[in-house]
Protein backbone atom coordinates (compact mmCIF):
# COMPACT_ATOMS: atom_id res chain seq x y z
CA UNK A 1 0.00 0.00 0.00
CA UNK A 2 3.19 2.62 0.36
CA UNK A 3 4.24 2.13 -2.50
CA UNK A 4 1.08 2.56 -3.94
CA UNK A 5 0.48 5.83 -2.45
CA UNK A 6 4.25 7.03 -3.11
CA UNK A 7 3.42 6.46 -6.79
CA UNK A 8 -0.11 7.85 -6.48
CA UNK A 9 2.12 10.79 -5.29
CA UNK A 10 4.68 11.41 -8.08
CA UNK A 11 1.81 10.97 -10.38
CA UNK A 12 -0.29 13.57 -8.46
CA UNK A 13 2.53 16.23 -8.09
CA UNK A 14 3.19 15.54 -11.96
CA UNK A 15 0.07 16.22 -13.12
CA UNK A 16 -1.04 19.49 -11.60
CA UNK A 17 2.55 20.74 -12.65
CA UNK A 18 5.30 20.22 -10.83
CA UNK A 19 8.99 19.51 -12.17
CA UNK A 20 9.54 15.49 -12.77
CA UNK A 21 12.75 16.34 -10.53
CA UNK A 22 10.63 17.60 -7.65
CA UNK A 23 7.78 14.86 -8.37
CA UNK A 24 10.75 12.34 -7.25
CA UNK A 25 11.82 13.81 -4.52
CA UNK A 26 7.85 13.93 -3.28
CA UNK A 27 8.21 10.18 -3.89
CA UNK A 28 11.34 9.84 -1.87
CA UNK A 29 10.01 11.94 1.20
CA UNK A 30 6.80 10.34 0.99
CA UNK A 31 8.36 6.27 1.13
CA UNK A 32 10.45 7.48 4.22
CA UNK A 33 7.59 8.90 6.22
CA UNK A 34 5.41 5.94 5.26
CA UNK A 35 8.26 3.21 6.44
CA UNK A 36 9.93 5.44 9.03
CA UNK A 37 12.79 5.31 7.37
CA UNK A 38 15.81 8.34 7.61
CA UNK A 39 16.11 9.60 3.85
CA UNK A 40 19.21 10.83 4.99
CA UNK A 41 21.22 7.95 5.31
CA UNK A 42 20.25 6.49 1.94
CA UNK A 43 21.52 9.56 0.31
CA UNK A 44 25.15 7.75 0.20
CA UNK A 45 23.38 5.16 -1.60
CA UNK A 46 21.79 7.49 -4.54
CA UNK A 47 25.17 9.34 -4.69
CA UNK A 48 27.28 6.07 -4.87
CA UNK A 49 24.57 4.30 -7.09
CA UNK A 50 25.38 7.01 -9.78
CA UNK A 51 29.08 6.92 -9.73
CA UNK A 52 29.55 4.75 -12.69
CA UNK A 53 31.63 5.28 -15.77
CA UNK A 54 28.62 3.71 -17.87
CA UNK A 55 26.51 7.31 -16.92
CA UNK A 56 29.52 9.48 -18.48
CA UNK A 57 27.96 8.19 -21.85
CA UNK A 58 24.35 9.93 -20.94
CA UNK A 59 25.91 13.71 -21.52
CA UNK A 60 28.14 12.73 -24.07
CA UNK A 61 24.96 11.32 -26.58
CA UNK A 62 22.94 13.82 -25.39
CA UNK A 63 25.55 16.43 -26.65
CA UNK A 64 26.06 14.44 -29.90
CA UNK A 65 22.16 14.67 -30.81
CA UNK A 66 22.44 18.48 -30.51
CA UNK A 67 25.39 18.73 -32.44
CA UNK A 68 23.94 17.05 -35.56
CA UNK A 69 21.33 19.40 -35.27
CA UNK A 70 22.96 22.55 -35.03
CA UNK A 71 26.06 21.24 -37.45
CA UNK A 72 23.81 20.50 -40.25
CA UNK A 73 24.35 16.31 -39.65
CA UNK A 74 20.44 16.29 -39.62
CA UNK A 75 19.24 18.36 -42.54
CA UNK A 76 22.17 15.78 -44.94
CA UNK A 77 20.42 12.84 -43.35
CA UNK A 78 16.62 13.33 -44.26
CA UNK A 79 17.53 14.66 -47.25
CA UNK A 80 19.74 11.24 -48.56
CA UNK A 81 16.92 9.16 -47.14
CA UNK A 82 14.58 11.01 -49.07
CA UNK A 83 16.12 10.29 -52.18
CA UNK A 84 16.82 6.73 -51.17
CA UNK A 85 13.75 5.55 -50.13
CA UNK A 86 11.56 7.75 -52.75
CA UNK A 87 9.96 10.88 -53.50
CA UNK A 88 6.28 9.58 -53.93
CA UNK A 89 3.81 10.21 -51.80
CA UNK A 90 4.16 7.14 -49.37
CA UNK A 91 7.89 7.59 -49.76
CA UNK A 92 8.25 10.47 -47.70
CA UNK A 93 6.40 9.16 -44.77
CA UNK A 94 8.46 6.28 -45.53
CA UNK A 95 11.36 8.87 -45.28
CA UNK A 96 10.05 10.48 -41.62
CA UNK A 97 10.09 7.04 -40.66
CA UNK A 98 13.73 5.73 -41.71
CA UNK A 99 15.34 9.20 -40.97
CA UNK A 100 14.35 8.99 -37.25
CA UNK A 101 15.51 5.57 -37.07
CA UNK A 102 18.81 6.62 -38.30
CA UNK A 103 19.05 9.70 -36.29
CA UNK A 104 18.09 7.36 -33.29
CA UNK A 105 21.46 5.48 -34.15
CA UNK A 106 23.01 8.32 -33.77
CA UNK A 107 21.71 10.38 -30.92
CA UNK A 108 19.63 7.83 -28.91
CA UNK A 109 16.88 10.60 -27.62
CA UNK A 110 13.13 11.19 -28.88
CA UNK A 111 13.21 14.73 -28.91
CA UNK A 112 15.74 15.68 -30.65
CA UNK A 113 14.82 13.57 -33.78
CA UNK A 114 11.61 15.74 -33.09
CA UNK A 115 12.82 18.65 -33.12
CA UNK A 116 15.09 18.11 -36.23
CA UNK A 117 13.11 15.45 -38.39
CA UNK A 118 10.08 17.37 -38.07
CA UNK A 119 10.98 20.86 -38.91
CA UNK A 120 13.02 19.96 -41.94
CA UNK A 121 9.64 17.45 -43.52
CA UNK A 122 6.84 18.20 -42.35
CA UNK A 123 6.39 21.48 -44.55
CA UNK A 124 7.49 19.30 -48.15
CA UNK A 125 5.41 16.51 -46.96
CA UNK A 126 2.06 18.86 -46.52
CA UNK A 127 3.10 20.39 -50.21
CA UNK A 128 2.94 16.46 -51.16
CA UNK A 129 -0.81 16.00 -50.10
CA UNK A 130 -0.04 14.74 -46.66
CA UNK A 131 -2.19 16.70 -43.94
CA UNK A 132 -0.17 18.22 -40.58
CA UNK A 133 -2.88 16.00 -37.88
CA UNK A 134 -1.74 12.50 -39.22
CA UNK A 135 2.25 13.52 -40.27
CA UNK A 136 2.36 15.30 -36.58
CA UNK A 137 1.25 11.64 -35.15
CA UNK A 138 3.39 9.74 -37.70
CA UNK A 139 6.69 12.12 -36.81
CA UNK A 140 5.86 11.41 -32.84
CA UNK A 141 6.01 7.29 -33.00
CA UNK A 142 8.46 7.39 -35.27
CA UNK A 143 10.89 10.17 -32.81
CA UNK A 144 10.61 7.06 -30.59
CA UNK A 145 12.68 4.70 -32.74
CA UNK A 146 15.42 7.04 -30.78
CA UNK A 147 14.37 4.73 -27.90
CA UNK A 148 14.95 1.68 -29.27
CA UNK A 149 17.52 1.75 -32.22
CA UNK A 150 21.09 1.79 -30.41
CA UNK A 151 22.88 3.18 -28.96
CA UNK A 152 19.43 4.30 -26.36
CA UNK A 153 19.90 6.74 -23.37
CA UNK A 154 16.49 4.84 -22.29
CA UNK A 155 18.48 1.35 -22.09
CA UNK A 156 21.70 2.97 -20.69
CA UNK A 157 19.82 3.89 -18.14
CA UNK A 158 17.73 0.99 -17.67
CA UNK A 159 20.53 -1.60 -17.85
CA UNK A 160 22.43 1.09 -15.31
CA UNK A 161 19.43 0.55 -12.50
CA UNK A 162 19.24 -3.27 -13.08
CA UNK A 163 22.92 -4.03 -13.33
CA UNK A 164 22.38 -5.58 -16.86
CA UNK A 165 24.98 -5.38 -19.81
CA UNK A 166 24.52 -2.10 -21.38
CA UNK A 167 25.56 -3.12 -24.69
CA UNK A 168 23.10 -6.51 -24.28
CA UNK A 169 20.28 -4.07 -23.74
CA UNK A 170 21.15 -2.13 -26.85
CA UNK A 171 20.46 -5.19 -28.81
CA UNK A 172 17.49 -5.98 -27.59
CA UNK A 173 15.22 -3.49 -28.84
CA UNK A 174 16.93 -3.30 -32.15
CA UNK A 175 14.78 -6.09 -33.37
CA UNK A 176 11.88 -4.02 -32.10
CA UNK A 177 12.88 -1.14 -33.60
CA UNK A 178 12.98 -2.65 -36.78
CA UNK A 179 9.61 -4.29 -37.13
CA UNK A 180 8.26 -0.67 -35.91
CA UNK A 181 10.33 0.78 -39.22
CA UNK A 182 8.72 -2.19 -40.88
CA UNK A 183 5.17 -1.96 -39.96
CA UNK A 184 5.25 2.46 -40.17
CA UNK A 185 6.16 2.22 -43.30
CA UNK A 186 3.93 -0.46 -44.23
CA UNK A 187 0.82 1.34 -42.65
CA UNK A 188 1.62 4.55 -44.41
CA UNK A 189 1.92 2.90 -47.99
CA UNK A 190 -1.57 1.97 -47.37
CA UNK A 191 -2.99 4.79 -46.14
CA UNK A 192 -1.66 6.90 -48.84
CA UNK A 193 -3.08 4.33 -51.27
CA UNK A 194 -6.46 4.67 -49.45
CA UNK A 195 -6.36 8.36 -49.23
CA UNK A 196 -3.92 9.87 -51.89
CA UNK A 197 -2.75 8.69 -55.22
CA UNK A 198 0.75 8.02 -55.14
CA UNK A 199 2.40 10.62 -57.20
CA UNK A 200 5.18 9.03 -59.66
CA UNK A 201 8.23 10.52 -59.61
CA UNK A 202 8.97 13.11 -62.39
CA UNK A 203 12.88 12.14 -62.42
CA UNK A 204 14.15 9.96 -64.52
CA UNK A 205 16.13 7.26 -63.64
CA UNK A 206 20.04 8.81 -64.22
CA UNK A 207 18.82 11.58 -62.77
CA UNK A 208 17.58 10.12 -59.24
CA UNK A 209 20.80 8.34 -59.35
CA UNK A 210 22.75 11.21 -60.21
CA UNK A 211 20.73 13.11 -57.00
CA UNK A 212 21.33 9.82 -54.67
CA UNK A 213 24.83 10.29 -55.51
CA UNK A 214 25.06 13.62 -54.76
CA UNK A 215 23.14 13.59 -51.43
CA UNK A 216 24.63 10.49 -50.28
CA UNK A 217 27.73 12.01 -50.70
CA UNK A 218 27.32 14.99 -48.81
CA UNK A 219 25.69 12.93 -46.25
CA UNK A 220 28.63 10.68 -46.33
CA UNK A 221 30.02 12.07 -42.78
CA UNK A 222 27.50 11.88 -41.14
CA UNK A 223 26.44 8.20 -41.80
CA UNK A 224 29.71 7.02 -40.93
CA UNK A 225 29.05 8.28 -37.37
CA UNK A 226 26.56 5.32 -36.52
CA UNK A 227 28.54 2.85 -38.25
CA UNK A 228 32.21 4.23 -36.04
CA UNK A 229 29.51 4.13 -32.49
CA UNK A 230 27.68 0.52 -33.28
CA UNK A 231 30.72 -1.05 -35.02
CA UNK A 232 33.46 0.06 -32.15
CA UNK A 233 30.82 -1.08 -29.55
CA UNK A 234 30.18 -4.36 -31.12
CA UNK A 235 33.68 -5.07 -32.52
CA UNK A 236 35.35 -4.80 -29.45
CA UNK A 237 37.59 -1.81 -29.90
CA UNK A 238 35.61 0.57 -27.65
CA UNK A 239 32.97 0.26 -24.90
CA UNK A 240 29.69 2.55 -24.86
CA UNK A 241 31.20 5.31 -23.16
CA UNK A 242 34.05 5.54 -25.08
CA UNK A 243 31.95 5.36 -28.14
CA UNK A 244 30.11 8.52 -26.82
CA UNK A 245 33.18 10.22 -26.30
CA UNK A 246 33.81 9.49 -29.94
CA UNK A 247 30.71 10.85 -31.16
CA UNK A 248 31.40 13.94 -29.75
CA UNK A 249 34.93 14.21 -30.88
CA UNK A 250 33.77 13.12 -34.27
CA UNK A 251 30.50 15.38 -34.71
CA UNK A 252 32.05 18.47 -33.69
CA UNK A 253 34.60 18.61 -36.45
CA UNK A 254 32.20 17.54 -39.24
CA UNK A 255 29.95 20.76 -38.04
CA UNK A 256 32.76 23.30 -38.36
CA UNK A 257 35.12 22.06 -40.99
CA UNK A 258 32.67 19.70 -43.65
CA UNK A 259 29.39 21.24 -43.44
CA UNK A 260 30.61 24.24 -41.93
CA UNK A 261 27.00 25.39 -40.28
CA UNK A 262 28.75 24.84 -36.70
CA UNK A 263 30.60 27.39 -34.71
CA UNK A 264 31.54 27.93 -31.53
CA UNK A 265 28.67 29.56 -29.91
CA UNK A 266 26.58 27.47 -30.98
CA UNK A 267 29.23 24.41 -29.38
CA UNK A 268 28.59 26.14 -26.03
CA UNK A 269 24.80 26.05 -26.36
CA UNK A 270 24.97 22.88 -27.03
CA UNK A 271 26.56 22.52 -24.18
CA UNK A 272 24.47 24.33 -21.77
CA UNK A 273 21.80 22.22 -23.20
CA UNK A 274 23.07 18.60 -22.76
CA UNK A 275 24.31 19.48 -19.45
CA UNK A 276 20.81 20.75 -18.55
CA UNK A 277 19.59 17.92 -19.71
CA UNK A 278 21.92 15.63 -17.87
CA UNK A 279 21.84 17.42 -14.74
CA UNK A 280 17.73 16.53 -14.31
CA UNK A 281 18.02 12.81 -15.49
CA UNK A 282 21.10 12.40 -12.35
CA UNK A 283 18.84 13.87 -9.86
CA UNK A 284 15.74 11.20 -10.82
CA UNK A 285 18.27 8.84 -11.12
CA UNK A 286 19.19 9.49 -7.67
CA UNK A 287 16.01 9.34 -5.84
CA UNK A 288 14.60 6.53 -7.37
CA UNK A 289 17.79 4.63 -6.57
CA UNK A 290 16.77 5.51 -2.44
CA UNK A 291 13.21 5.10 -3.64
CA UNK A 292 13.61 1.57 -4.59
CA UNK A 293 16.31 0.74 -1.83
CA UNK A 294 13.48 1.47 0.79
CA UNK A 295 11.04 -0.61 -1.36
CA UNK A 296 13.73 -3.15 -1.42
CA UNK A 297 14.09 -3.33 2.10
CA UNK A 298 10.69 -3.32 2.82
CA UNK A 299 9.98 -6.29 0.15
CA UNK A 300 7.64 -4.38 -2.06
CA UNK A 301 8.95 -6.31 -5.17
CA UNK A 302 8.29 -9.46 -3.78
CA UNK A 303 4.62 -8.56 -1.91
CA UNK A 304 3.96 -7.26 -5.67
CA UNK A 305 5.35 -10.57 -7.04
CA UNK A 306 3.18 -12.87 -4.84
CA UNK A 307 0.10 -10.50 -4.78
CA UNK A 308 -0.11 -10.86 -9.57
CA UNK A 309 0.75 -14.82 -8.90
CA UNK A 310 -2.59 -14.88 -7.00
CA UNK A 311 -4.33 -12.97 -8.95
CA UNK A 312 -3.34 -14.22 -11.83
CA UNK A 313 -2.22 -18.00 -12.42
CA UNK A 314 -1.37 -17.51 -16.15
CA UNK A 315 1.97 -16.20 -16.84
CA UNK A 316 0.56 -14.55 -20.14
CA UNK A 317 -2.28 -12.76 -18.16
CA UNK A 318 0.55 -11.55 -15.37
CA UNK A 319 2.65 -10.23 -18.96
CA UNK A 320 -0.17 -8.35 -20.38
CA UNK A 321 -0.73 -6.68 -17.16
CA UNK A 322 2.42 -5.65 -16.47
CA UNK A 323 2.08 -4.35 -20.36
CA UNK A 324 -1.05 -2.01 -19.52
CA UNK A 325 0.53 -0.91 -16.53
CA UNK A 326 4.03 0.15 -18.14
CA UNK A 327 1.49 2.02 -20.82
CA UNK A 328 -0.66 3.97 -18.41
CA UNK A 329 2.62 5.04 -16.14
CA UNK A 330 3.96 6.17 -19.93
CA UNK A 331 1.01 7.98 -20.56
CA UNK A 332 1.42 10.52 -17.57
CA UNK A 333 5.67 10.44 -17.35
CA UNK A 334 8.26 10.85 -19.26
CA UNK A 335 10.52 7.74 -20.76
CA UNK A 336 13.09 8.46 -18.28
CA UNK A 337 10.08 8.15 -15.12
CA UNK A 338 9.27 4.93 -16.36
CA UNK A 339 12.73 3.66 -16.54
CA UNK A 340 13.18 4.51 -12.66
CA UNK A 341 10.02 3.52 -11.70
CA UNK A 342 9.09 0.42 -13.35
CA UNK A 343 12.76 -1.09 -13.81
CA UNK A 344 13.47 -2.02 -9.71
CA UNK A 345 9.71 -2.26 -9.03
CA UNK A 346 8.98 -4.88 -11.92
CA UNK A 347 12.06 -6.89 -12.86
CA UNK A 348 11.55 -9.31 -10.00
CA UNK A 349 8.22 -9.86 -11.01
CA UNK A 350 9.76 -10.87 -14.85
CA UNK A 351 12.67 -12.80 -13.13
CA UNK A 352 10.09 -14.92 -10.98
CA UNK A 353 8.38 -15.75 -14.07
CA UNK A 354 11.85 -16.77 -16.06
CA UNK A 355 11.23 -13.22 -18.04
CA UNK A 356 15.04 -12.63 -18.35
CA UNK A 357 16.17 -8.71 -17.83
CA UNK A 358 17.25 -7.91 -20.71
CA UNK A 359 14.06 -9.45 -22.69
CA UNK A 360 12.52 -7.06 -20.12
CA UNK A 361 14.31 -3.91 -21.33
CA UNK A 362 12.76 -4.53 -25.06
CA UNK A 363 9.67 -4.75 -23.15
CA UNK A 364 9.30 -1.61 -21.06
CA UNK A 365 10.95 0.08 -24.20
CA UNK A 366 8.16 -1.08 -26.76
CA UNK A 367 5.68 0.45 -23.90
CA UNK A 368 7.09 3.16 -23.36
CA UNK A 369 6.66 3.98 -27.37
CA UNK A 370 3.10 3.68 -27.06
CA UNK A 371 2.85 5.57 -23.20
CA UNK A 372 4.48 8.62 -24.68
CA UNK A 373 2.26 9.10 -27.47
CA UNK A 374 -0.79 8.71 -25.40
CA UNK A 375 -2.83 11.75 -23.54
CA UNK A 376 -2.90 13.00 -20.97
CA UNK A 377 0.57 13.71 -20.78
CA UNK A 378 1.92 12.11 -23.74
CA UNK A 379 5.30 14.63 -24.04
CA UNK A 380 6.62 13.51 -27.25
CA UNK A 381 3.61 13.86 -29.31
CA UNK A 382 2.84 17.50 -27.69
CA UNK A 383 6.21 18.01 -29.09
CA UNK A 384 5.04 16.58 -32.45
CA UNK A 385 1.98 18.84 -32.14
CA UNK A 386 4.09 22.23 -31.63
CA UNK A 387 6.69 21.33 -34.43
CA UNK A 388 3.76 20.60 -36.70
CA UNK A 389 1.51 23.56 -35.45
CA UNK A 390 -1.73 21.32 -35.07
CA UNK A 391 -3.60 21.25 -31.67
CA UNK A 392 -3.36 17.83 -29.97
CA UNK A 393 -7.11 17.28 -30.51
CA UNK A 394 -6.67 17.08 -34.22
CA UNK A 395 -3.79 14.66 -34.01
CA UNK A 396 -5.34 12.07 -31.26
CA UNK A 397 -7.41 10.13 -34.10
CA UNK A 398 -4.76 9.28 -36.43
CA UNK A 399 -2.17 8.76 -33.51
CA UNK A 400 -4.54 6.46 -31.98
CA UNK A 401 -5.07 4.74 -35.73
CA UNK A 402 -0.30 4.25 -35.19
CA UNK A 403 -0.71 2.86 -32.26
CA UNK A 404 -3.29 0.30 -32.89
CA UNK A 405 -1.69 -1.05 -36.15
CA UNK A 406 2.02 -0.55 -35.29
CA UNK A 407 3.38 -0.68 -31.75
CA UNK A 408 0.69 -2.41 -30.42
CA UNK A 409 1.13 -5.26 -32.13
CA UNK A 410 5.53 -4.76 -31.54
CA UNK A 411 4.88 -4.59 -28.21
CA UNK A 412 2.74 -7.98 -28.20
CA UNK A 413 5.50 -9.57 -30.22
CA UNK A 414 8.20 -8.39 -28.43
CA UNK A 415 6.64 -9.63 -24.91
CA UNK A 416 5.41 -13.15 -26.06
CA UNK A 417 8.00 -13.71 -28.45
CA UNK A 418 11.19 -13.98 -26.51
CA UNK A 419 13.86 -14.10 -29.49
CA UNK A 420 13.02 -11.09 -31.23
CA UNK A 421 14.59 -9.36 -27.89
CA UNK A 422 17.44 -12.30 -26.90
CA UNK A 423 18.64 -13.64 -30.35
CA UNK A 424 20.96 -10.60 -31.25
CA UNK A 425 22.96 -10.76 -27.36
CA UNK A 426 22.99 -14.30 -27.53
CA UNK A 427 24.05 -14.45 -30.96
CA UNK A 428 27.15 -11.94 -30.07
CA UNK A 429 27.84 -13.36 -26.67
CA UNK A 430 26.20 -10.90 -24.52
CA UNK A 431 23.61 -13.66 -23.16
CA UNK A 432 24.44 -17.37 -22.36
């Protein structure tokens, strides 16, 4: 029941307004008056829990997705997949769609591919007969790839607060991720067969060749930086953090001396930004690592546990529960939230039912796609809705429409179909 209430709390103190960092601590106060516990003397806990090397990667993606954005890394990407995959009508939702997947293997963060994905398509997409409500909702599920393409700040963090293998987490949801590619682009061939004409394309074929030459040269650099992060990582010559680190040290010189739209005032903003950024996600971190040390010692995880066994006898039942519960706490938090929230509280719920952790983390991760999309908080597509200047009452039918047909049905796959999530780690050694 004190747990209950603690989360009733956070959710409370979120909704009415209050900062997700404050909503936390709320939590935290609330769990040590409940169980008489002295906050203080878990502090040393939260501090000590976030003194890994593993976090040093957070800032250093963060500040990657921010310089492609301001360095011009961005603008070379959607425009090569745009030739690539097609200029028709379906083909540039098709485009949205792969662009934020390769952005999220790049960056690793939801907004950001918002912010840059949408401002750069979403005006030659409504000149191709697409209208804002339904590319707003397509550019917000897609932003979410960020979460589950690697390298993911959502999995670094998750496999951070479970002790799991970062890089086993990362390969997880890429499976996932893929099928979501795979069934956006599929639903958006069809609906622009249903409600458009597909235009044909009025080049020739030398000349789209001639273009996809062009643009895939000048967006040569910047693919090379997902191939130098997931290649080092999974070759063995670097480990994630040292991969960020050469993100950074790669994606600032390709602003300032290739594409030459990055200076040095616009370095420090970025700056400024992904240390903002960094600074909040620490101080959650932090208090749910004393949140769910006082749970821990009061054996909330396994009361939880014992109390869905009961309930439930069927370990599919006990799986799509946990599903509809990871989606509602999405739909009123934040990615990161759920992460610190769900991750200690669940996992030995999964592990009880031979759910291994890191099939988990494609789990929560497919849920989260669909929690942050849905009202009443549902941050990333109020993002979506701002970038696309359509009011979030517009966009809720055709992001409702997504969610059904696409990651709905990933998410179902993903939790009763174990290897989608396992085969990759096990395949590279991550898993036994």
């Amino acid at each position: 029941m004190g747990a209950l209430i603690a989360i009733g709390i956070v959710i409370l103190l979120m909704t009415i307004g209050v900062p997700v960092v404050f909503s936390f601590i709320g939590m935290t106060v609330a769990l040590s008056i409940i169980y008489d516990i002295e906050v203080s003397t878990l502090m040393t806990t939260g501090f000590w829990s976030i003194n890994s090397i593993i976090l040093i990667a957070l800032p250093l993606f963060i500040m990657t997705g921010y310089l492609m954005q301001a360095g011009g890394m961005a603008a070379r990407l959607v425009h090569f997949v745009e030739i690539l995959v097609g200029r028709s009508r379906s083909g540039m939702g098709s485009s949205m769609v792969v662009a934020c997947g390769i952005f999220g293997a790049i960056s690793g963060t939801a907004s950001a591919a918002v912010a840059s994905i949408g401002s750069i398509m979403i005006g030659p997409m409504e000149k191709h007969g697409y209208d804002r409500p339904y590319t707003s909702s397509l550019l917000g599920i897609s932003s979410l790839l960020g979460l589950l393409i690697p390298p993911s700040i959502t999995m670094i963090l998750y496999a951070v607060v479970t002790r799991q293998s970062v890089a086993a987490c990362f390969l997880a949801t890429l499976g996932p991720g893929i099928l979501l590619i795979f069934f956006l682009c599929v639903y958006n061939k069809i609906r622009m067969r249903l409600h458009l004409d597909p235009s044909p394309e009025k080049m020739t074929v030398n000349e789209r060749l001639q273009e996809l030459g062009n643009s895939g040269w000048k967006a040569l650099p910047a693919l090379f930086l997902p191939i130098i992060i997931l290649g080092g990582i999974y070759g063995g010559i670097f480990t994630p953090t040292e991969a960020a680190a050469v993100a950074v040290a790669y994606a600032i010189p390709v602003g300032l001396f290739i594409y030459r739209e990055l200076d040095y005032k616009k370095i420090f903003r970025c700056l400024i930004e992904a240390a903002a950024t960094t600074g909040v996600i620490l101080v959650i971190l932090i208090f749910s690592f004393v949140s769910s040390r006082i749970l821990t010692f009061e054996g909330v995880p396994e009361q939880l546990t014992d109390l869905l066994i009961d309930l439930f006898d069927n370990k599919l039942m006990i799986l799509l529960v946990i599903n509809i519960f990871l989606i509602l706490l999405g739909m009123i938090m934040d990615d990161i939230s759920v992460i610190a929230i769900a991750s200690p509280l669940l996992l030995p719920v999964m592990v009880e039912m031979g759910i291994h952790p890191v099939h988990f983390a494609a789990i929560i991760g497919t849920s989260v796609v669909i929690g942050c999309n849905s009202p009443p908080m549902a941050p990333i597509l109020f993002m979506s809705c701002r970038v696309g200047n359509v009011g979030m009452s517009q966009v809720l039918r055709p992001a409702l429409s997504l969610m059904v047909f696409t990651a709905l049905p990933v998410m179902l796959i993903t939790t009763y179909w174990s290897p989608l999530a396992l085969y990759l780690p096990k395949l590279l050694g991550y898993l036994q």
